[in-house]
N, C-alpha and C. Protein backbone atom coordinates (compact mmCIF):
# COMPACT_ATOMS: atom_id res chain seq x y z
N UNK A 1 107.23 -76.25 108.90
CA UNK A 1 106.11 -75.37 109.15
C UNK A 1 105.39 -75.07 107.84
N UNK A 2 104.21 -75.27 107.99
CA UNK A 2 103.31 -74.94 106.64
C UNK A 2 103.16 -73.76 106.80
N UNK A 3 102.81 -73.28 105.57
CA UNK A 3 102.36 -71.93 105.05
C UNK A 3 100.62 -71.04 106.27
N UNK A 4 100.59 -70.43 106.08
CA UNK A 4 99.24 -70.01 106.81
C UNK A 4 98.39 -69.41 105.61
N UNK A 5 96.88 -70.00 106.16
CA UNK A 5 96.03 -69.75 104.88
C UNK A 5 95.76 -68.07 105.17
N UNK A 6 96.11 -67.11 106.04
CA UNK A 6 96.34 -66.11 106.28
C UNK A 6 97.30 -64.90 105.34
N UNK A 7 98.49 -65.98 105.69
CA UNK A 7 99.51 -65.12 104.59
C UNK A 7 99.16 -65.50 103.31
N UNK A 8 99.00 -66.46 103.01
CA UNK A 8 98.50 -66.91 101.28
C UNK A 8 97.46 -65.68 100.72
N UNK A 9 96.61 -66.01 101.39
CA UNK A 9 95.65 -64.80 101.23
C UNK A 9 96.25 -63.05 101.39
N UNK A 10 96.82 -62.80 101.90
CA UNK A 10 97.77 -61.75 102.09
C UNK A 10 98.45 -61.81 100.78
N UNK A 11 99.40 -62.49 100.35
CA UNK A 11 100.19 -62.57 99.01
C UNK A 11 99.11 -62.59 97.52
N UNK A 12 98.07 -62.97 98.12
CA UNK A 12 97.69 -63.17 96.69
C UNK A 12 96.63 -61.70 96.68
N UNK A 13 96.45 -60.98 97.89
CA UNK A 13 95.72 -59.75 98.14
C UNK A 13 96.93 -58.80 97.30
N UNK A 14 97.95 -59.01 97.40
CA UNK A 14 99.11 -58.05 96.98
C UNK A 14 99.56 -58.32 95.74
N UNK A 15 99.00 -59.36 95.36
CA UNK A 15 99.36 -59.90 93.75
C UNK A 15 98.51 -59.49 92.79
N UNK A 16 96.87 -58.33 93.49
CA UNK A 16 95.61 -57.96 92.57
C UNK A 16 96.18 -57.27 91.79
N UNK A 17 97.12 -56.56 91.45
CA UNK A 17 97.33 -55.69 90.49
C UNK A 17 97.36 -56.61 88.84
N UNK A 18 97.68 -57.89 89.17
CA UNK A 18 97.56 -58.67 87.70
C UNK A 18 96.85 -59.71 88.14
N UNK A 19 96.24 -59.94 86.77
CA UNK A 19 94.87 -60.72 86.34
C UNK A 19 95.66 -61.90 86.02
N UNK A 20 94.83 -62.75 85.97
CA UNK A 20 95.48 -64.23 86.01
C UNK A 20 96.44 -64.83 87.00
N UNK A 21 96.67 -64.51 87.98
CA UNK A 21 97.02 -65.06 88.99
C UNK A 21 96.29 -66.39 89.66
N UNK A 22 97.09 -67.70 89.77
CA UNK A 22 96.42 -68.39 90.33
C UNK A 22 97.30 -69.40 91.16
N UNK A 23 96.78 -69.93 92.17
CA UNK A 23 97.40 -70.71 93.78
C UNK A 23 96.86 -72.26 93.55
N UNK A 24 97.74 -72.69 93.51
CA UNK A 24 97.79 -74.46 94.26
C UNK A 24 98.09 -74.40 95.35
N UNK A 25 97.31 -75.43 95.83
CA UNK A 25 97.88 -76.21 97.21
C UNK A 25 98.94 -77.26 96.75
N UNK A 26 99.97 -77.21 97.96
CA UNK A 26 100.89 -78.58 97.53
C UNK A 26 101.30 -79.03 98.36
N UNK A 27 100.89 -80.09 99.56
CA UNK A 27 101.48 -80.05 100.88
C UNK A 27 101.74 -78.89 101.71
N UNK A 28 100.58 -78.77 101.92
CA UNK A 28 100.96 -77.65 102.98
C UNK A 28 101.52 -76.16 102.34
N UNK A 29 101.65 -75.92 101.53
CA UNK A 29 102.62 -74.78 100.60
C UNK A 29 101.55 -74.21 99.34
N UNK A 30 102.19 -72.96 98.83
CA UNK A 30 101.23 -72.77 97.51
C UNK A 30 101.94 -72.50 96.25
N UNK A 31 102.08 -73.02 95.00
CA UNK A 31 102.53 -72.78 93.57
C UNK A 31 101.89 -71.71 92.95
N UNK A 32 102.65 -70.59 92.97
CA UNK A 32 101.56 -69.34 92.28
C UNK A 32 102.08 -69.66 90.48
N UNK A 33 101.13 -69.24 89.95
CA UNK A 33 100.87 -69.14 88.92
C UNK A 33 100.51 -67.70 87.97
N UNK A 34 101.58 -67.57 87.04
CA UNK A 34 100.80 -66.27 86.51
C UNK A 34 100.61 -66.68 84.48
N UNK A 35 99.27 -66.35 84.27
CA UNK A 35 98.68 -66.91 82.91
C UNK A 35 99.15 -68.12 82.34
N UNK A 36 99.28 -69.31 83.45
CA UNK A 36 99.66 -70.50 83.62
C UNK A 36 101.59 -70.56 83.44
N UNK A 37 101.55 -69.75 83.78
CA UNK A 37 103.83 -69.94 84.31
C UNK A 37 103.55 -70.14 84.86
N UNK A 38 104.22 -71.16 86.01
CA UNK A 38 104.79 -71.56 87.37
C UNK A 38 106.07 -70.58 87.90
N UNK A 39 105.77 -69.25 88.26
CA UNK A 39 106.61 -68.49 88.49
C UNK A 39 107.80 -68.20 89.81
N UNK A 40 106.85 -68.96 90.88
CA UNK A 40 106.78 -69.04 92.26
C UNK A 40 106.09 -69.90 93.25
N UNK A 41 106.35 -69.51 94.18
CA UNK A 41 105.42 -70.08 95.77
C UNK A 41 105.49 -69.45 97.01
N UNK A 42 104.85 -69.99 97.60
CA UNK A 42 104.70 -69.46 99.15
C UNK A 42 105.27 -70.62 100.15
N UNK A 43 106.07 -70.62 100.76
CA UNK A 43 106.42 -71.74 101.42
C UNK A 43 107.02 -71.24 102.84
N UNK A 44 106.21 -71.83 103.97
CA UNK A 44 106.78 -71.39 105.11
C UNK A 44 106.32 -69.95 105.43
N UNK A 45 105.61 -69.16 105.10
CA UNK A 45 104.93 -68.09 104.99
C UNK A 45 105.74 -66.92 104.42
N UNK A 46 106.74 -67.69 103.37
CA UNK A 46 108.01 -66.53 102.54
C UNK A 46 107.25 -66.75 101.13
N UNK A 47 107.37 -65.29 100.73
CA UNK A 47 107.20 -65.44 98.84
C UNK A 47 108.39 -65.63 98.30
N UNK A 48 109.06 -66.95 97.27
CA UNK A 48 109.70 -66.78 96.89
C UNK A 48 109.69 -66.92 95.24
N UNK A 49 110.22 -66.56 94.34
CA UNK A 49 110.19 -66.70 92.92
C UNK A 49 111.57 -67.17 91.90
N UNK A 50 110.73 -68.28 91.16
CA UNK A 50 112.11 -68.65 90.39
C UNK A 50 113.41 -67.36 89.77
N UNK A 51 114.50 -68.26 89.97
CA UNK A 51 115.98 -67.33 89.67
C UNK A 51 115.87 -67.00 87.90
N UNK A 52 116.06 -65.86 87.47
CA UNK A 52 115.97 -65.70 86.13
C UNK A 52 117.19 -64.50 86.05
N UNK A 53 117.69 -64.54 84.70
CA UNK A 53 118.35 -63.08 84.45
C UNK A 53 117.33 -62.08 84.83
N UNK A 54 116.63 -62.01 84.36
CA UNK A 54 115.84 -60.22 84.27
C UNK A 54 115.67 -59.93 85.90
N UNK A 55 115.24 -60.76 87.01
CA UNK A 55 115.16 -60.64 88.17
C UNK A 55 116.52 -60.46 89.40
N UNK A 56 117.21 -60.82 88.56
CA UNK A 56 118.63 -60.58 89.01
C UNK A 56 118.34 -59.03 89.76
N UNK A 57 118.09 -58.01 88.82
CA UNK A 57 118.39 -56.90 88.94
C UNK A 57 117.76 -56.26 90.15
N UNK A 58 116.73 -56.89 90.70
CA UNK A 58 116.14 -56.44 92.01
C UNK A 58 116.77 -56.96 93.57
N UNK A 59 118.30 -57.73 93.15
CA UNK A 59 119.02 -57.57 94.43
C UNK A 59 118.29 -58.48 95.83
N UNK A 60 117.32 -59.62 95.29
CA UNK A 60 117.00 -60.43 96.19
C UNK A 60 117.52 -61.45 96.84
N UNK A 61 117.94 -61.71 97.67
CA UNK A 61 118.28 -63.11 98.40
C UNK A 61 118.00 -64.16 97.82
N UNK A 62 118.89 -65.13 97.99
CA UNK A 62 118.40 -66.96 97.84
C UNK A 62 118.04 -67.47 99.04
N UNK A 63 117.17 -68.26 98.56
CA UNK A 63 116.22 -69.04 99.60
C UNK A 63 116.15 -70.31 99.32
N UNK A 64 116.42 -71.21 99.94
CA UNK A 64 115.74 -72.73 99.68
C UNK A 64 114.16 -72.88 100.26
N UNK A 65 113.48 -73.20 99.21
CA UNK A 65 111.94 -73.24 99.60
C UNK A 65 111.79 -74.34 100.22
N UNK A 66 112.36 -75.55 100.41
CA UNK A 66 112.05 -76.91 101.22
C UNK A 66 113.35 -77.51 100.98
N UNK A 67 113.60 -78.40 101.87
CA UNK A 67 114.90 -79.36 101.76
C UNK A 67 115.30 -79.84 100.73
N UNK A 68 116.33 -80.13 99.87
CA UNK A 68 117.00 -80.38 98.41
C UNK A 68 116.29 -79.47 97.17
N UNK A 69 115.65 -79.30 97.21
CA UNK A 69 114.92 -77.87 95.79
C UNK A 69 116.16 -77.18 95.21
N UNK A 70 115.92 -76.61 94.61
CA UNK A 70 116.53 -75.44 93.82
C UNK A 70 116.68 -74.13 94.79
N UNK A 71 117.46 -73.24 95.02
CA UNK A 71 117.13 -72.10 95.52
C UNK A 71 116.69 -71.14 94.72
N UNK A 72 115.48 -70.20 95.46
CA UNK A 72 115.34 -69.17 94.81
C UNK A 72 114.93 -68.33 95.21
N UNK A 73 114.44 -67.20 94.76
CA UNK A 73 114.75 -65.19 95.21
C UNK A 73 113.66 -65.22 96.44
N UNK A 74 113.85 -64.60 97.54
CA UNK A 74 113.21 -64.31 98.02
C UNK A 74 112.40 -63.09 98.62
N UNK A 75 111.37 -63.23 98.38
CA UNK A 75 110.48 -61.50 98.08
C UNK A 75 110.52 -60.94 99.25
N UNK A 76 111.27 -59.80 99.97
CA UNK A 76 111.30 -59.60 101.18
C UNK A 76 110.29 -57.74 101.31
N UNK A 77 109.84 -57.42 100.09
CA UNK A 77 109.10 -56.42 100.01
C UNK A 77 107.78 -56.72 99.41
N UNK A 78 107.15 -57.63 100.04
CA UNK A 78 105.39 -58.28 99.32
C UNK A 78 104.68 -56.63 99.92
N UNK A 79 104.78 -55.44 100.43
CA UNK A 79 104.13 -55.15 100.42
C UNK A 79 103.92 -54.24 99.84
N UNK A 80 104.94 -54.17 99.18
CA UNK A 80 105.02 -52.58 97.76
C UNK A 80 104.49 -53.59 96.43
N UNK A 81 103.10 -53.51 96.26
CA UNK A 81 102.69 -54.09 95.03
C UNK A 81 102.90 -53.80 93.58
N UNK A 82 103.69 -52.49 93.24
CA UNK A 82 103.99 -51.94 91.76
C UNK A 82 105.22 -53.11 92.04
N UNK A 83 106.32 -53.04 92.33
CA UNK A 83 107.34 -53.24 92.73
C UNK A 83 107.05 -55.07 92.55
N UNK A 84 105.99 -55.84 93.46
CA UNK A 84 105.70 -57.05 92.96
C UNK A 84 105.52 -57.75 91.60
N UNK A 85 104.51 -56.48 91.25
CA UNK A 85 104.24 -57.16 90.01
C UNK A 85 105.13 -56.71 88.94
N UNK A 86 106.20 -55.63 89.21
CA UNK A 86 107.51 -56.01 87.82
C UNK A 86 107.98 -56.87 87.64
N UNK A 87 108.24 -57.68 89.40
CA UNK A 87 109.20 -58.69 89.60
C UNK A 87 108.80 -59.97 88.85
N UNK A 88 107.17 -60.71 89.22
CA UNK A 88 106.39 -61.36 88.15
C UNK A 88 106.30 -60.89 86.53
N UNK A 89 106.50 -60.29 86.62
CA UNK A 89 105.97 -59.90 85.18
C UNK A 89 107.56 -60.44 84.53
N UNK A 90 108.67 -59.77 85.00
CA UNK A 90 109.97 -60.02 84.25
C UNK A 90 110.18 -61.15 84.49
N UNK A 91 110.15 -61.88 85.81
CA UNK A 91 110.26 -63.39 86.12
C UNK A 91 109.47 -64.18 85.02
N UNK A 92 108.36 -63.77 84.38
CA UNK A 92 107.41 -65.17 83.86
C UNK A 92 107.73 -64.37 82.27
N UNK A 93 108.35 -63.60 81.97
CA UNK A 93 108.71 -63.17 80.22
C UNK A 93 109.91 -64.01 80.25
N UNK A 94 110.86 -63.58 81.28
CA UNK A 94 112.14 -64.98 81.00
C UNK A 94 111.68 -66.35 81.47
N UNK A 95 111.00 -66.94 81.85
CA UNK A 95 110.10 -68.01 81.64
C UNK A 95 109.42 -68.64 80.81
N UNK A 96 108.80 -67.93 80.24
CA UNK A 96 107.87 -68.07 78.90
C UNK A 96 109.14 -67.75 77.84
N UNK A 97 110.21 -67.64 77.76
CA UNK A 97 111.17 -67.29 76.44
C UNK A 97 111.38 -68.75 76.34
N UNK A 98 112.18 -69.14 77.30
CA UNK A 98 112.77 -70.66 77.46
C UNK A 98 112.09 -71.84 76.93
């Protein structure tokens, strides 16, 4: 099941609190981007975001985003936006360290 250009738009409505945010298409799915990290995606109409120490601490689920991938966190509160954008923000500082 592909993503809906509905929820995409929904996730990235909840992602306004930070600037530089930006969406690929990728088969059917979307690669979010924050000030060019590859932090995350939308897949299947779930937000999910790469596994890092600092994100640990928000107690999210693993998710497989498509068949053989990597697993990773899955955002089950997109609609508390302070709360989103810590999770990006700490996700793409241990990103950008590496």
């Amino acid at each position: 099941m592909a993503t809906t250009k509905d929820y995409r738009d929904f996730v990235l409505e909840q992602l306004n609190l930070l600037d530089n945010i930006t969406c690929k298409s990728m088969m059917g799915e979307y690669l979010l981007y924050y000030n060019g990290t590859l932090f995350g995606g939308i897949y299947d109409d779930r937000l999910l975001v790469k596994i890092v120490d600092s994100n640990k601490k928000y107690n999210m689920r693993e998710s497989i985003p498509y068949e053989s991938a990597k697993p990773m966190y899955l955002v089950d509160d997109v609609d508390n936006k302070e709360r989103l954008k810590v999770i990006v923000l700490d996700t793409c500082n241990d990103l950008s360290i590496k």
